[in-house]
N, C-alpha and C. Protein backbone atom coordinates (compact mmCIF):
# COMPACT_ATOMS: atom_id res chain seq x y z
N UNK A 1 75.98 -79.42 111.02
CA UNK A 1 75.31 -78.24 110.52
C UNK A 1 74.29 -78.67 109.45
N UNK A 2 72.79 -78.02 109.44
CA UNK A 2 72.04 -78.60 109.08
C UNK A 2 72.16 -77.66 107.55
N UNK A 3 71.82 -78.28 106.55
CA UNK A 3 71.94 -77.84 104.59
C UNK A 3 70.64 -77.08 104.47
N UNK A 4 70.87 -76.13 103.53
CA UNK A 4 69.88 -75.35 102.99
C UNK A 4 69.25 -76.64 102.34
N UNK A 5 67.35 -76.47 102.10
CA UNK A 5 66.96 -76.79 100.84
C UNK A 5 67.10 -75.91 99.87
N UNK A 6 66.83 -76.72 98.76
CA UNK A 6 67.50 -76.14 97.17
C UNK A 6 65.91 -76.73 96.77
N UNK A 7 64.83 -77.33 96.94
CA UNK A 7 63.42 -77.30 96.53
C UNK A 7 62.67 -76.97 97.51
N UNK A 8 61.66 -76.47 97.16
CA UNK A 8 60.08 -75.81 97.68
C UNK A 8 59.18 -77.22 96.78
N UNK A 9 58.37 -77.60 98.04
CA UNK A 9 57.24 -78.32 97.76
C UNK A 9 55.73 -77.40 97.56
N UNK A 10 55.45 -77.28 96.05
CA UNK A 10 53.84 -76.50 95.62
C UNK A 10 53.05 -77.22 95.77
N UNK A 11 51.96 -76.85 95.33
CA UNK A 11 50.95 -77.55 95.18
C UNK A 11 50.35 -77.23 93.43
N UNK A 12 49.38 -77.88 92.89
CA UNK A 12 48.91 -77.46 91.43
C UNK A 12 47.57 -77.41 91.61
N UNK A 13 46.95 -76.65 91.15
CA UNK A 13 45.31 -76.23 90.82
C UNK A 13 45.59 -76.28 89.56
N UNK A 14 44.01 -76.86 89.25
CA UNK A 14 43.46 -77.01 87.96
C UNK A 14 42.75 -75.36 87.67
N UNK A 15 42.77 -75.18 85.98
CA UNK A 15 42.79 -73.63 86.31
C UNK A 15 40.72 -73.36 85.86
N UNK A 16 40.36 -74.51 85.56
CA UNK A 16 38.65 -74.62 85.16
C UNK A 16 37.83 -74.82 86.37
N UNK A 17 38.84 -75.94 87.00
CA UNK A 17 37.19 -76.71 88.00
C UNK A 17 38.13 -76.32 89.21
N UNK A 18 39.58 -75.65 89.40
CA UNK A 18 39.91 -74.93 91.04
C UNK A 18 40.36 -75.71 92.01
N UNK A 19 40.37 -77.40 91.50
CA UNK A 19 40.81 -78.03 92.40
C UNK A 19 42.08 -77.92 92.48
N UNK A 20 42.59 -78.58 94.04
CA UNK A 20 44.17 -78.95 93.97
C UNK A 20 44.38 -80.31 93.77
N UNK A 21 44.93 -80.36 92.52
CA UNK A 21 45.29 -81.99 92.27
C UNK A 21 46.92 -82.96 92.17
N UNK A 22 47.56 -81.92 92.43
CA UNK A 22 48.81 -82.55 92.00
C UNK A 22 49.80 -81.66 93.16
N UNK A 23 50.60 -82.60 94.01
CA UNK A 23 51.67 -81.75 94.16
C UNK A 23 53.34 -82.25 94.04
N UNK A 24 53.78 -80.81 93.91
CA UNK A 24 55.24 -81.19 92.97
C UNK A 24 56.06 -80.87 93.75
N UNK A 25 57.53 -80.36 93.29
CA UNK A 25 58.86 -79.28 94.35
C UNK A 25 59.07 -78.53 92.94
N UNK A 26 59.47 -77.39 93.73
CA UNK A 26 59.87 -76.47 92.62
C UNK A 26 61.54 -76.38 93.09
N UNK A 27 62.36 -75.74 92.08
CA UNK A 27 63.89 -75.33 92.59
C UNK A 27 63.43 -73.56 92.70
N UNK A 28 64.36 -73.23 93.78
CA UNK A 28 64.19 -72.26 94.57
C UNK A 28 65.14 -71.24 93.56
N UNK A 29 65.87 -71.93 93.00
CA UNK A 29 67.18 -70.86 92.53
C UNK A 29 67.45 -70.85 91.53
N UNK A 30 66.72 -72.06 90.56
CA UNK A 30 66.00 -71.66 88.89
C UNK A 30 64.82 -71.02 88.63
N UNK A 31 63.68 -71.13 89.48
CA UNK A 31 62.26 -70.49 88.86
C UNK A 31 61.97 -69.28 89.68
N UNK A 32 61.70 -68.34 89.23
CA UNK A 32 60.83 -66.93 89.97
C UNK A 32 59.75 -66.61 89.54
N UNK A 33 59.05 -67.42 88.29
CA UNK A 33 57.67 -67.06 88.12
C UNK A 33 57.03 -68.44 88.91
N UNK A 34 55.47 -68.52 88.90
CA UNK A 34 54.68 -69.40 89.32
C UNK A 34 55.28 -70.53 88.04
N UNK A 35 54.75 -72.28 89.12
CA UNK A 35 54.67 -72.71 87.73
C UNK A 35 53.64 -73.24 87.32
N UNK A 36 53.63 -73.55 86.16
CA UNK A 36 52.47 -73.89 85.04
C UNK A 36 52.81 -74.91 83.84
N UNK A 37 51.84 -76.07 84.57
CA UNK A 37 51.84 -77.46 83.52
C UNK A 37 50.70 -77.80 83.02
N UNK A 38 50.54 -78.72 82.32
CA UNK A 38 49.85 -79.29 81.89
C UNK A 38 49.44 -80.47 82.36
N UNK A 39 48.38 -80.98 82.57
CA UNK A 39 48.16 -81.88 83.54
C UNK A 39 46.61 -82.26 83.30
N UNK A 40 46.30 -83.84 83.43
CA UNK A 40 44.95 -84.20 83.76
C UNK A 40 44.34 -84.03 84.67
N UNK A 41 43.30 -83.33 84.49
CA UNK A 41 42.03 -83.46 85.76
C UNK A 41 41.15 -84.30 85.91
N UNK A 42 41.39 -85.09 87.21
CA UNK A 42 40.44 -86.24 87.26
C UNK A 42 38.73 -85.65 87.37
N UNK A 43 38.52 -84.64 87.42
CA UNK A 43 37.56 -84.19 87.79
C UNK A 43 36.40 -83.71 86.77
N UNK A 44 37.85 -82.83 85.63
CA UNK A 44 37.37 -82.42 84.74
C UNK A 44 37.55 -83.17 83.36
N UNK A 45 38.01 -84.33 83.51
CA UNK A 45 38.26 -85.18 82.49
C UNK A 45 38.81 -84.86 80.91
N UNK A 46 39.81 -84.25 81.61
CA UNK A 46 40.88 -83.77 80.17
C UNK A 46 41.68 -82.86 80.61
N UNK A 47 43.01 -83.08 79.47
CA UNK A 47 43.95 -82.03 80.04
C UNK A 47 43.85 -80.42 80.64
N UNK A 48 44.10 -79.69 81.34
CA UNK A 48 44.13 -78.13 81.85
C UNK A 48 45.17 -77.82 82.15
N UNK A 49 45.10 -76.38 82.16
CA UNK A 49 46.50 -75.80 82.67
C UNK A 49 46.21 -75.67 83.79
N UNK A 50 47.51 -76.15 84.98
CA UNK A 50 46.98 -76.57 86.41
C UNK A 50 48.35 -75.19 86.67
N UNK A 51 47.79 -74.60 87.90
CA UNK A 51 49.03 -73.80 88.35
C UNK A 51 49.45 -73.84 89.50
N UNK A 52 50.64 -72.94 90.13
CA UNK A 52 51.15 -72.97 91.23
C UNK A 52 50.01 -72.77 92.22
N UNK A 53 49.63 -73.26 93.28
CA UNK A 53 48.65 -72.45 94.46
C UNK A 53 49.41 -71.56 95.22
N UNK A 54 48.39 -71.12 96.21
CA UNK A 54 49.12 -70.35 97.32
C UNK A 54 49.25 -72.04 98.34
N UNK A 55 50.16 -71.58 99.99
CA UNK A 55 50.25 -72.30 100.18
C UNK A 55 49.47 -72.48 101.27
């Protein structure tokens, strides 16, 4: 019998320049808001708040 997953694989957008630069797993059965880190943009050359995308 095949196991539930217990993570979701997101993706992260940068929240200035819109790219998708990073992707993570979220836990399915700790988080219910989007998430939101902090993170370098290679693009934009300094930290941003990068967020959950759609998928």
């Amino acid at each position: 019998m095949a196991k539930k997953k217990k993570n979701k694989p997101v993706k992260l957008k940068c929240s200035s320049c819109q790219r998708l630069n990073y992707y993570t797993t979220k836990s399915l059965v700790l988080r219910e808001k989007k998430l939101e880190l902090s993170k370098y943009c290679k693009w934009c050359r300094k930290h941003t708040l990068h967020q959950e995308a759609k998928r």
